[in-house]
C-alpha atoms as a PDB file:
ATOM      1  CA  UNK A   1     -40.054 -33.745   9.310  1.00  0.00           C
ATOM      2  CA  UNK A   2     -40.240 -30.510   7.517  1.00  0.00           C
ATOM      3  CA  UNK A   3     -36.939 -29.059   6.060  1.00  0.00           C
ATOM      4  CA  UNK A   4     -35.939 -25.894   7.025  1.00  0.00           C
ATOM      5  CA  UNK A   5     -36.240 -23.854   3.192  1.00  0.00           C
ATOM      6  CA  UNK A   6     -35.296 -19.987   2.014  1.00  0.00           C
ATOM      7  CA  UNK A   7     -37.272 -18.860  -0.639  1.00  0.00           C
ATOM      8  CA  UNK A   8     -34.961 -16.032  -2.983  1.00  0.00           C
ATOM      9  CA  UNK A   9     -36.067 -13.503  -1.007  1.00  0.00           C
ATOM     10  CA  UNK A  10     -35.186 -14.593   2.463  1.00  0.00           C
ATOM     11  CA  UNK A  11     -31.936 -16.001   1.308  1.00  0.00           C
ATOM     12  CA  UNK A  12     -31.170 -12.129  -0.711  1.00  0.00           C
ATOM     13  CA  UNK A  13     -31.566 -10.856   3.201  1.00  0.00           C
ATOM     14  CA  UNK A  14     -29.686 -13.578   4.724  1.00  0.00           C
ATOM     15  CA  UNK A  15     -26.645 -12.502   2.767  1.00  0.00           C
ATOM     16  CA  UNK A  16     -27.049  -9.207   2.312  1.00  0.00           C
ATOM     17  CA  UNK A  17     -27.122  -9.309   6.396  1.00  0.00           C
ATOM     18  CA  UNK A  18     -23.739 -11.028   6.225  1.00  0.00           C
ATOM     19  CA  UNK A  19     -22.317  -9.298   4.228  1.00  0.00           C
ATOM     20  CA  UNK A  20     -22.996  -6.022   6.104  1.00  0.00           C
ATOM     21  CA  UNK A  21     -21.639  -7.682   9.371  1.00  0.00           C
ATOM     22  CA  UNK A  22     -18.005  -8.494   7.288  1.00  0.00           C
ATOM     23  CA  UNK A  23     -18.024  -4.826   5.420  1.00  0.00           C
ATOM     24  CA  UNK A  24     -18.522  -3.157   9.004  1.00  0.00           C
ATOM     25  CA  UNK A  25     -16.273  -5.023  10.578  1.00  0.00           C
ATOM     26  CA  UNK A  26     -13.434  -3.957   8.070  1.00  0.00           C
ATOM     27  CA  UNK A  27     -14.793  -0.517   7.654  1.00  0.00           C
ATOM     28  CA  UNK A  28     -15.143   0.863  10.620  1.00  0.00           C
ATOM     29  CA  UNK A  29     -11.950   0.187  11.966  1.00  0.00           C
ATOM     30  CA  UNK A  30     -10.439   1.806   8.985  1.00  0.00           C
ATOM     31  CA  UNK A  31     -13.216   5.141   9.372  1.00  0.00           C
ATOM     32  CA  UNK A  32     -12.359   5.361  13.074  1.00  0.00           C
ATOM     33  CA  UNK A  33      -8.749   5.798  12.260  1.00  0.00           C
ATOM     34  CA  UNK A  34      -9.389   8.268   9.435  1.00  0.00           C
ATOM     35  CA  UNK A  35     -11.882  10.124  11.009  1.00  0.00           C
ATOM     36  CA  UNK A  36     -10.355   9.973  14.072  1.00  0.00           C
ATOM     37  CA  UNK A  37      -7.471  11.755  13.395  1.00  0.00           C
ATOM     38  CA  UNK A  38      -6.954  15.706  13.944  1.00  0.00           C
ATOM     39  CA  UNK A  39      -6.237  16.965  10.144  1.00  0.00           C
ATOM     40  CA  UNK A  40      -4.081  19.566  11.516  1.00  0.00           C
ATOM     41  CA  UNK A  41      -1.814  16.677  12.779  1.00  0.00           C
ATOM     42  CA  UNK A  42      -2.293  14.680   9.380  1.00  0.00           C
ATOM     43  CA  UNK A  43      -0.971  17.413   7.645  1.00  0.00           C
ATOM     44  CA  UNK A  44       1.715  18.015   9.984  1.00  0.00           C
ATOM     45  CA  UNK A  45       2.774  14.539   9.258  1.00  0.00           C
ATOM     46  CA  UNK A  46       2.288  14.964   6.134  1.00  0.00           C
ATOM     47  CA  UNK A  47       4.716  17.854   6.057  1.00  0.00           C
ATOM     48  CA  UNK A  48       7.471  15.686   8.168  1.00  0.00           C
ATOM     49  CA  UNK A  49      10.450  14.668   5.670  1.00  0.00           C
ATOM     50  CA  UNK A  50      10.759  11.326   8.073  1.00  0.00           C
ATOM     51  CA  UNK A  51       7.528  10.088   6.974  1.00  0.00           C
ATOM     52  CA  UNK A  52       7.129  11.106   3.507  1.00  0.00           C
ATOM     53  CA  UNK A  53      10.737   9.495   3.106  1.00  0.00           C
ATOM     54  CA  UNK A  54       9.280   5.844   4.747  1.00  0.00           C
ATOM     55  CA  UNK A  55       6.309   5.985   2.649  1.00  0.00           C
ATOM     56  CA  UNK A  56       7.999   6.950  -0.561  1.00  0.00           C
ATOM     57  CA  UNK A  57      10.683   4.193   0.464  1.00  0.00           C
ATOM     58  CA  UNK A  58       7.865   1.359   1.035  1.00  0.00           C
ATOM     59  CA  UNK A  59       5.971   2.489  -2.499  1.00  0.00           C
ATOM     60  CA  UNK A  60       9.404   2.123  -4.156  1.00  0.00           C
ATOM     61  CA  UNK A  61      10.400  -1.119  -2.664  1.00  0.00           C
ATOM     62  CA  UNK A  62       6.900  -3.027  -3.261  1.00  0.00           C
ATOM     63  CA  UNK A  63       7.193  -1.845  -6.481  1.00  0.00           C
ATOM     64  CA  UNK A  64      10.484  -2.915  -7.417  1.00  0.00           C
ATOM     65  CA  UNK A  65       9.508  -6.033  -5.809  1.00  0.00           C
ATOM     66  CA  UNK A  66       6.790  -6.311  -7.947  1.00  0.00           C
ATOM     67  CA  UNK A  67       8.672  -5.974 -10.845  1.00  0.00           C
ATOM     68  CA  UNK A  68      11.143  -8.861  -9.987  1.00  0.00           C
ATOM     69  CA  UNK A  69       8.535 -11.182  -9.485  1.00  0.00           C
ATOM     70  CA  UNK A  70       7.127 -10.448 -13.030  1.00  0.00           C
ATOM     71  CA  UNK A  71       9.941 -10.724 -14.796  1.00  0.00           C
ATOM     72  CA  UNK A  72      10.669 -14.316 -12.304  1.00  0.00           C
ATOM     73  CA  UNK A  73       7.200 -15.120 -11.002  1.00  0.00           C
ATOM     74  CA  UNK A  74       5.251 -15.184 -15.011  1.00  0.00           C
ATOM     75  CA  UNK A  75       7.594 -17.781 -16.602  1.00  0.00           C
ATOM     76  CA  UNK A  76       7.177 -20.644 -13.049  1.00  0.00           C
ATOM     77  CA  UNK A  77       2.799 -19.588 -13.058  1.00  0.00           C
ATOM     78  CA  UNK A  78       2.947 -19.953 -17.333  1.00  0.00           C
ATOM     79  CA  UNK A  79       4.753 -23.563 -16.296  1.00  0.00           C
ATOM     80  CA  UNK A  80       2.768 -24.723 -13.171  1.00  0.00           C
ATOM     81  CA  UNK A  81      -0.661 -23.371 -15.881  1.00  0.00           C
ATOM     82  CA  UNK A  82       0.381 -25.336 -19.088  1.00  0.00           C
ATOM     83  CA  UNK A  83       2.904 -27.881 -18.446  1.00  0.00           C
ATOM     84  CA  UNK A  84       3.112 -31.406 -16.119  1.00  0.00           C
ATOM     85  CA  UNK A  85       6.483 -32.636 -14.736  1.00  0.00           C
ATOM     86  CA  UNK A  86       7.342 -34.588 -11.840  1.00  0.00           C
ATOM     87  CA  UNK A  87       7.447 -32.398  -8.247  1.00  0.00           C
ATOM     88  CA  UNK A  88       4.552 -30.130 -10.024  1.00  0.00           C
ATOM     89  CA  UNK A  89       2.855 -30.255  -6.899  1.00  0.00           C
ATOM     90  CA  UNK A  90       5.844 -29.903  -4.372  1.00  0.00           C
ATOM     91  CA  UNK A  91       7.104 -26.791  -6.329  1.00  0.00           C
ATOM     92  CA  UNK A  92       2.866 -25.644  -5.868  1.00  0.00           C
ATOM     93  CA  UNK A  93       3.165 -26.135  -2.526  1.00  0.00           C
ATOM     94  CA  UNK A  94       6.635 -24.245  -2.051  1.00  0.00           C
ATOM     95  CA  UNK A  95       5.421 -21.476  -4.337  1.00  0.00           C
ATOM     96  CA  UNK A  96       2.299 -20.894  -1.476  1.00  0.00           C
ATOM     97  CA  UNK A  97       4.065 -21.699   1.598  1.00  0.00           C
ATOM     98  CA  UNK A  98       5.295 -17.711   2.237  1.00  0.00           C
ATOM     99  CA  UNK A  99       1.412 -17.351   2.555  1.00  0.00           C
ATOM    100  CA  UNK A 100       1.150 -19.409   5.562  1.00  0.00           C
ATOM    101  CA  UNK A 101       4.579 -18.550   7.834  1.00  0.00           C
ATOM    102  CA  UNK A 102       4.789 -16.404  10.378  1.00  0.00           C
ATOM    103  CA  UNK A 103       6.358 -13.752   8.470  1.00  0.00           C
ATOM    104  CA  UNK A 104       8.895 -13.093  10.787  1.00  0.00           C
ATOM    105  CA  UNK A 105      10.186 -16.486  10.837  1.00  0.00           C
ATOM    106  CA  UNK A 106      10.204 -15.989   6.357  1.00  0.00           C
ATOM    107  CA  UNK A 107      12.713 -12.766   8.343  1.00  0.00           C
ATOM    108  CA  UNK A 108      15.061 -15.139  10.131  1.00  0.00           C
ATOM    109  CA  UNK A 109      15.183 -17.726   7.135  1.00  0.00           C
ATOM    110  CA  UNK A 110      16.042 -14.947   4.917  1.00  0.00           C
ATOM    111  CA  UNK A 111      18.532 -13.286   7.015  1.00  0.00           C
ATOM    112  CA  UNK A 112      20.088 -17.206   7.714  1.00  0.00           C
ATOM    113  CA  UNK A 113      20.531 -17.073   2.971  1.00  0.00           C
ATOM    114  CA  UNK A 114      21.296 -13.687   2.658  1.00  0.00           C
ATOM    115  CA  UNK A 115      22.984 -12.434   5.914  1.00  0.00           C
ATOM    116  CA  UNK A 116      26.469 -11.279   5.970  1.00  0.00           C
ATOM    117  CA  UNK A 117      28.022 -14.071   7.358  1.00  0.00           C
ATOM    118  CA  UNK A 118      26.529 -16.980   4.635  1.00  0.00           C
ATOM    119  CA  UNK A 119      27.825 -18.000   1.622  1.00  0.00           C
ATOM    120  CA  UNK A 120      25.036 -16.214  -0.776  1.00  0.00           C
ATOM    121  CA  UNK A 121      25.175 -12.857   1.245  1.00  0.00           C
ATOM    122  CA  UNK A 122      29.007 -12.934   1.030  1.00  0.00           C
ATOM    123  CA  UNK A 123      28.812 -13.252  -2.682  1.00  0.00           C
ATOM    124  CA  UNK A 124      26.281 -10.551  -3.061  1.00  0.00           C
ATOM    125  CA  UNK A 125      28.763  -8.497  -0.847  1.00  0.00           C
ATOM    126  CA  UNK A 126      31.358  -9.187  -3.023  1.00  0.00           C
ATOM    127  CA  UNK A 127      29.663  -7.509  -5.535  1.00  0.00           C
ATOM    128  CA  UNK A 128      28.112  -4.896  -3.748  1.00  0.00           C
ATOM    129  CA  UNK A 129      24.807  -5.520  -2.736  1.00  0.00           C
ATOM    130  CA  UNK A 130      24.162  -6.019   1.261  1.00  0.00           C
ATOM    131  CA  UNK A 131      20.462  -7.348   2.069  1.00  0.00           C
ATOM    132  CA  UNK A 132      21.453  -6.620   5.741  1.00  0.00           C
ATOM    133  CA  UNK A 133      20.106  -2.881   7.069  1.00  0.00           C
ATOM    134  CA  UNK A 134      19.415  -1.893   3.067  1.00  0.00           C
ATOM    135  CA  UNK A 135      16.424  -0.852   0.338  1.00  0.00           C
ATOM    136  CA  UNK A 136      17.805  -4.610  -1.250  1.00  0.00           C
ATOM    137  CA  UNK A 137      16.758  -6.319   2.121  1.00  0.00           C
ATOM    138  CA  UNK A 138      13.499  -4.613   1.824  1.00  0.00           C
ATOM    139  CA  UNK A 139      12.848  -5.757  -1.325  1.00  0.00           C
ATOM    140  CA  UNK A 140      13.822  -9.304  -0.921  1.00  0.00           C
ATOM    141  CA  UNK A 141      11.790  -9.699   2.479  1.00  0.00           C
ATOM    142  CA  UNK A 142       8.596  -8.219   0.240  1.00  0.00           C
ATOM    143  CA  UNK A 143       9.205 -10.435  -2.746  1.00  0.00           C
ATOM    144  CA  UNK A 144       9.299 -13.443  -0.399  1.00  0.00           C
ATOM    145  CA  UNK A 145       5.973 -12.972   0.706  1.00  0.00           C
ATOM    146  CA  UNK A 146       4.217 -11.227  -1.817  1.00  0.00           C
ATOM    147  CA  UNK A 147       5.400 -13.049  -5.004  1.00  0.00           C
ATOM    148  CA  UNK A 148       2.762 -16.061  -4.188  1.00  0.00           C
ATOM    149  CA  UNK A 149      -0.380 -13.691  -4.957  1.00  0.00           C
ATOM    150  CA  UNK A 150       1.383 -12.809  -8.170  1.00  0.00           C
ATOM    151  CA  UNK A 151       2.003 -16.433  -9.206  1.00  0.00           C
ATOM    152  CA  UNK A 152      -1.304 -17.366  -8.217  1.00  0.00           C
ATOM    153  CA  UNK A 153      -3.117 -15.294 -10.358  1.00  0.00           C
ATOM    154  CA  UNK A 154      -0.884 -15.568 -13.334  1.00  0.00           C
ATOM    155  CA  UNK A 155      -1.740 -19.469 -13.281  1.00  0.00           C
ATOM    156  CA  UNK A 156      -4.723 -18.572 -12.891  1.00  0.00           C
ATOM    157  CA  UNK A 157      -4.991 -16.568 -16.047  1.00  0.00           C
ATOM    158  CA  UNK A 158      -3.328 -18.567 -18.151  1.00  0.00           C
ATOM    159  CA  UNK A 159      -5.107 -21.812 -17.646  1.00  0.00           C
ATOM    160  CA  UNK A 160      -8.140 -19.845 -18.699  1.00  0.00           C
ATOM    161  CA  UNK A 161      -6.412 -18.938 -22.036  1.00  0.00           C
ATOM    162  CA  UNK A 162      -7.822 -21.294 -24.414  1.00  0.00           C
ATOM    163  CA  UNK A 163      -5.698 -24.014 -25.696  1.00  0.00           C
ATOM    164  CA  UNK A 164      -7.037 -24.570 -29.261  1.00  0.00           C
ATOM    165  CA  UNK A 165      -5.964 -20.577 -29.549  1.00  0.00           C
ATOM    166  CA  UNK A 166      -2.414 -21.604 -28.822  1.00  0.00           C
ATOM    167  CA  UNK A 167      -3.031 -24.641 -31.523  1.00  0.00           C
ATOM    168  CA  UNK A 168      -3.990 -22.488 -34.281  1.00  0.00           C
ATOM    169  CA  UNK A 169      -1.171 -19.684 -33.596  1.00  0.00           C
ATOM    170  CA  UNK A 170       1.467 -22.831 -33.780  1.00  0.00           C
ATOM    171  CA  UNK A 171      -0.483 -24.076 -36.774  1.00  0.00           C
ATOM    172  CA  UNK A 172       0.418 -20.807 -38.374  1.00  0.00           C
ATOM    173  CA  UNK A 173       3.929 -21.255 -37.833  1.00  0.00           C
ATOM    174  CA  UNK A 174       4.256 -19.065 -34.812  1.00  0.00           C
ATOM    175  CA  UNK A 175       7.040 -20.230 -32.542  1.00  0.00           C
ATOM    176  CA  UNK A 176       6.321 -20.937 -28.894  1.00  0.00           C
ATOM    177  CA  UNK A 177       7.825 -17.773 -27.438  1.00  0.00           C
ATOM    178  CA  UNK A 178       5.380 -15.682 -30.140  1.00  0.00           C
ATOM    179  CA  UNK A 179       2.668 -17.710 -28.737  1.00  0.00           C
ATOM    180  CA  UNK A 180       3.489 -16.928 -25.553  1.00  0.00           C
ATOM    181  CA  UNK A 181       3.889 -12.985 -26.178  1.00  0.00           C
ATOM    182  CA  UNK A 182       1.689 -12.779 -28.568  1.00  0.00           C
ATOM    183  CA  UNK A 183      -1.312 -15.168 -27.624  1.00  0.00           C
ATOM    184  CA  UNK A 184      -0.960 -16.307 -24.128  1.00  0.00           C
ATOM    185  CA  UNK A 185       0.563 -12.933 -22.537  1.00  0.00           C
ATOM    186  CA  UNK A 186      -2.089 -10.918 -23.459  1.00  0.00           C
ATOM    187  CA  UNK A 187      -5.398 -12.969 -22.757  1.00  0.00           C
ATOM    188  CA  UNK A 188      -3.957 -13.494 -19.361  1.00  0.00           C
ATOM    189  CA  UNK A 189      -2.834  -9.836 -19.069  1.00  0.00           C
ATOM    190  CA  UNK A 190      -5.646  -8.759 -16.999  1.00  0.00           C
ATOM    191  CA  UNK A 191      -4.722 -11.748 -14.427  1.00  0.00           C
ATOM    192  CA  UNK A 192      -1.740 -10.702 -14.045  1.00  0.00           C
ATOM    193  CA  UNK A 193      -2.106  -7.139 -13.425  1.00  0.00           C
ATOM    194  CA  UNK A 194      -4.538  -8.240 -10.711  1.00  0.00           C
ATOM    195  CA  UNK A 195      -1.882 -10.266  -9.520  1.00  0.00           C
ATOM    196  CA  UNK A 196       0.766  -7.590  -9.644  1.00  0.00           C
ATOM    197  CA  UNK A 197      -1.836  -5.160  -7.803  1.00  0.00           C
ATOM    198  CA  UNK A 198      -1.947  -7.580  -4.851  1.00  0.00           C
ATOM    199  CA  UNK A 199       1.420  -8.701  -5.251  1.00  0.00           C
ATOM    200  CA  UNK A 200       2.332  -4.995  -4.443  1.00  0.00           C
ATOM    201  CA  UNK A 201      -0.500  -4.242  -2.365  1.00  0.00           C
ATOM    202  CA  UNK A 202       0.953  -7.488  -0.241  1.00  0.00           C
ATOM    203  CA  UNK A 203       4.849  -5.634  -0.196  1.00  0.00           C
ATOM    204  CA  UNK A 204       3.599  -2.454   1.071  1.00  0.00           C
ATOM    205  CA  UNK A 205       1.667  -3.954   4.169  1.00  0.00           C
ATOM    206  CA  UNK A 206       4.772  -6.050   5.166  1.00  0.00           C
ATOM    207  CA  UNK A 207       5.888  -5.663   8.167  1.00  0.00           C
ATOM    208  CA  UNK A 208       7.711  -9.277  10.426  1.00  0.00           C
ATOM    209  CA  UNK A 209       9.749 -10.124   7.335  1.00  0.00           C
ATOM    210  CA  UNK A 210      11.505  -6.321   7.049  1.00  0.00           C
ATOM    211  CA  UNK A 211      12.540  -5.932  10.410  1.00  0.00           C
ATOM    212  CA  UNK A 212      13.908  -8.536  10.908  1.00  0.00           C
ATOM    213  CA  UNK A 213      16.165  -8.013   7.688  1.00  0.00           C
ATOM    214  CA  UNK A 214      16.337  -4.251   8.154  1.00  0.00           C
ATOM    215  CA  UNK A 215      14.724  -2.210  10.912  1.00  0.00           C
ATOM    216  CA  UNK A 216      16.813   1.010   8.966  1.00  0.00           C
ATOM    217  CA  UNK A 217      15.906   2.823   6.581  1.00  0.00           C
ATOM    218  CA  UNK A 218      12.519   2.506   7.753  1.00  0.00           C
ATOM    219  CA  UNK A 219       9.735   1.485   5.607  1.00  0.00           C
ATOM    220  CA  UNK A 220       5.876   3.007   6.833  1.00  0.00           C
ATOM    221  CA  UNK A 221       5.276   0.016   8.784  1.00  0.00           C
ATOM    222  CA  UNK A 222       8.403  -0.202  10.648  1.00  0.00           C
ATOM    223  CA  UNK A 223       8.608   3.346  11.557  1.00  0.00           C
ATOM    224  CA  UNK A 224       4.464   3.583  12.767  1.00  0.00           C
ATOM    225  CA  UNK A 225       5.686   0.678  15.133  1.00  0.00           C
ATOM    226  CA  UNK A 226       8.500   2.387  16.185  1.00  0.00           C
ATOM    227  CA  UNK A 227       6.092   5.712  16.718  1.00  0.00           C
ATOM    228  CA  UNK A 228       3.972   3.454  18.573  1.00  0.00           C
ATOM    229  CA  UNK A 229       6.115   2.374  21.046  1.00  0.00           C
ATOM    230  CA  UNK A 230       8.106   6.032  21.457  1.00  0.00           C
ATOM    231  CA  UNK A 231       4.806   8.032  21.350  1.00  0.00           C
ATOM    232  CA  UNK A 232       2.172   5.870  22.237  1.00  0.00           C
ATOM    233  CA  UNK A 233      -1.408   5.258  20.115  1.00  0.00           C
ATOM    234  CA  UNK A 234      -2.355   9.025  20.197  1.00  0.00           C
ATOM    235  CA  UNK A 235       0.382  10.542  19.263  1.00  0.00           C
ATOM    236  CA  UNK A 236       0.768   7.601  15.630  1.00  0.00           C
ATOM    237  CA  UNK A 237      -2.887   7.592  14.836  1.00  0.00           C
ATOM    238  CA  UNK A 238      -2.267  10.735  12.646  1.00  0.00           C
ATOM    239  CA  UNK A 239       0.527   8.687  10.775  1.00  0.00           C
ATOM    240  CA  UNK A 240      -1.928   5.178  10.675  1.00  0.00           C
ATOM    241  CA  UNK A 241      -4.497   7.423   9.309  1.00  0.00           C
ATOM    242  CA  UNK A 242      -2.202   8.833   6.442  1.00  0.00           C
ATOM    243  CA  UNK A 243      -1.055   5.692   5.925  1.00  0.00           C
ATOM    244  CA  UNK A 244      -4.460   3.959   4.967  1.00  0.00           C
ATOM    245  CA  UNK A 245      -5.386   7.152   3.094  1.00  0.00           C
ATOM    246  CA  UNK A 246      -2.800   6.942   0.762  1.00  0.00           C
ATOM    247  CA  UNK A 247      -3.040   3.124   0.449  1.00  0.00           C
ATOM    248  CA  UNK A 248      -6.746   3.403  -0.402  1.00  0.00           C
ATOM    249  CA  UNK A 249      -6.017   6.290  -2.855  1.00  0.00           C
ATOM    250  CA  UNK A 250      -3.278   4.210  -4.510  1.00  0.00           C
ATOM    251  CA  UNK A 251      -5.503   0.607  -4.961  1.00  0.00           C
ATOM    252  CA  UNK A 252      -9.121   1.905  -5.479  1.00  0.00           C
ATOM    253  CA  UNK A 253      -7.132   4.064  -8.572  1.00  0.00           C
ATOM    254  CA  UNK A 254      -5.642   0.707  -9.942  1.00  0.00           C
ATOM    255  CA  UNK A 255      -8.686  -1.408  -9.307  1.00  0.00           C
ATOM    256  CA  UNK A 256     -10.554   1.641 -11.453  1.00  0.00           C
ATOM    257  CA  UNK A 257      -8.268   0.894 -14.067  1.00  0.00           C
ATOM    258  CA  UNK A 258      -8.215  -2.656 -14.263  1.00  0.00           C
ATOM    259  CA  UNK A 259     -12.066  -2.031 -14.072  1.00  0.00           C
ATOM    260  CA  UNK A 260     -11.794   0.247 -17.636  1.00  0.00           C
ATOM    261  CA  UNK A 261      -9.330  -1.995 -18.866  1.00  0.00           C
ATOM    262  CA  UNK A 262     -12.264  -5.009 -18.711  1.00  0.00           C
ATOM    263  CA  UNK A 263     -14.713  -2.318 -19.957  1.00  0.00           C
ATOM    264  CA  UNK A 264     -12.732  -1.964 -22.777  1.00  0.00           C
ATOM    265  CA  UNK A 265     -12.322  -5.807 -23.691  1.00  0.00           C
ATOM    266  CA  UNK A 266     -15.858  -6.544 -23.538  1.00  0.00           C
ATOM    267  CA  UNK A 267     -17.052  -4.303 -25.945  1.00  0.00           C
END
């Protein structure tokens, strides 16, 4: 029996073929809503205080997010990358499992921590931060299920930082945290800005996780549901298609720079 065989060619088509089938399915979803929309009533919304306010509010939040889980998420991926202890592999499994939830019940076990009535929400209370109906709830819910891309590719990046380079730097008499900012940081820098691009890319989409911690002030995706279900899909596509505009603006302007960054390092 003859086996079936692609010669370069054939297999160059086959994927090429496959590839167009994936990039139309997510692009012309995207192009319909862009293109469908009347400008006139893009830049009306564009105009409206409401919806500049949510989107200003959901760049904010993702990005103080973002910044949280550097200055938490770096130290556990620089751990899980270069060290073994016992429950390594629970704590990898933990640090991944916001990925897989339903994010609204990540909402519920959130609210259940940090809610007013329970014992860490009271003690943030007492000092005056409420997650409940608040920009801190908002940021919280996005950390929570964000912060895994972040770790990810942190770990990532610094198991591909060489160890023998570490050696030599200790050899030298460097101590471990000049290592670490001085050696380890920086060849997994680019990782991590990936990381922190998604990581924030991630908080911005969020959605199940923020209402159910705090419907008000509304974040973009909160308040296009709530357009949705006052105005119906006509009357939001002008705000979906601002929305994804922006978005698109935002990451293909990072992923430009991470793109001269790499430029940079290679020559």
């Amino acid at each position: 029996m003859s086996r079936f065989k692609l010669d370069g060619g054939s297999l160059t088509f086959m994927f090429i073929l496959l590839a167009l089938i994936i990039v139309l399915f997510i692009g012309v979803p995207v192009a319909k809503v862009i293109f469908g929309s009347n400008p006139s009533l893009v830049w009306q919304n564009l105009l409206d205080a409401r919806v500049m306010s949510s989107i200003w509010l959901t760049v904010y939040t993702a990005f103080v997010a973002t910044v949280l889980g550097l200055a938490f998420g770096v130290p556990l991926a620089y751990l899980l990358a270069k060290r073994s202890f016992p429950g390594k592999g629970v704590i990898e499994g933990l640090v991944n499992l916001p990925i897989v939830i339903p994010h609204t019940a990540a909402g519920i076990a959130l609210l259940f921590v940090f809610g007013r009535t329970f014992t860490a929400g009271r003690a943030f209370e007492a000092i005056g931060i409420d997650f409940v109906d608040s920009k801190a709830g908002i940021v919280i819910a996005m950390l929570f299920v964000s912060v895994p891309f972040l770790i990810e590719s942190a770990k990532e990046g610094f198991k591909s930082v060489d160890p023998r380079i570490e050696s030599v730097a200790r050899t030298l008499g460097a101590s471990p945290y000049t290592v670490f900012r001085l050696v380890s940081l920086p060849l997994a820098g680019r990782s991590i800005l990936s990381g922190c691009l998604l990581m924030w890319a991630r908080g911005i989409s969020e959605f199940g996780a923020v209402v159910i911690l705090t419907y008000h002030p509304m974040i973009a995706p909160v308040l296009l549901y709530e357009r949705l279900q006052t105005h119906g899909l006509t009357d939001t596509l002008p705000i979906a298609a601002l929305l994804l505009i922006i978005s698109l603006v935002i990451f293909v302007a990072f992923r430009k720079l991470l793109s001269r960054d790499n430029k940079y390092d290679r020559t």
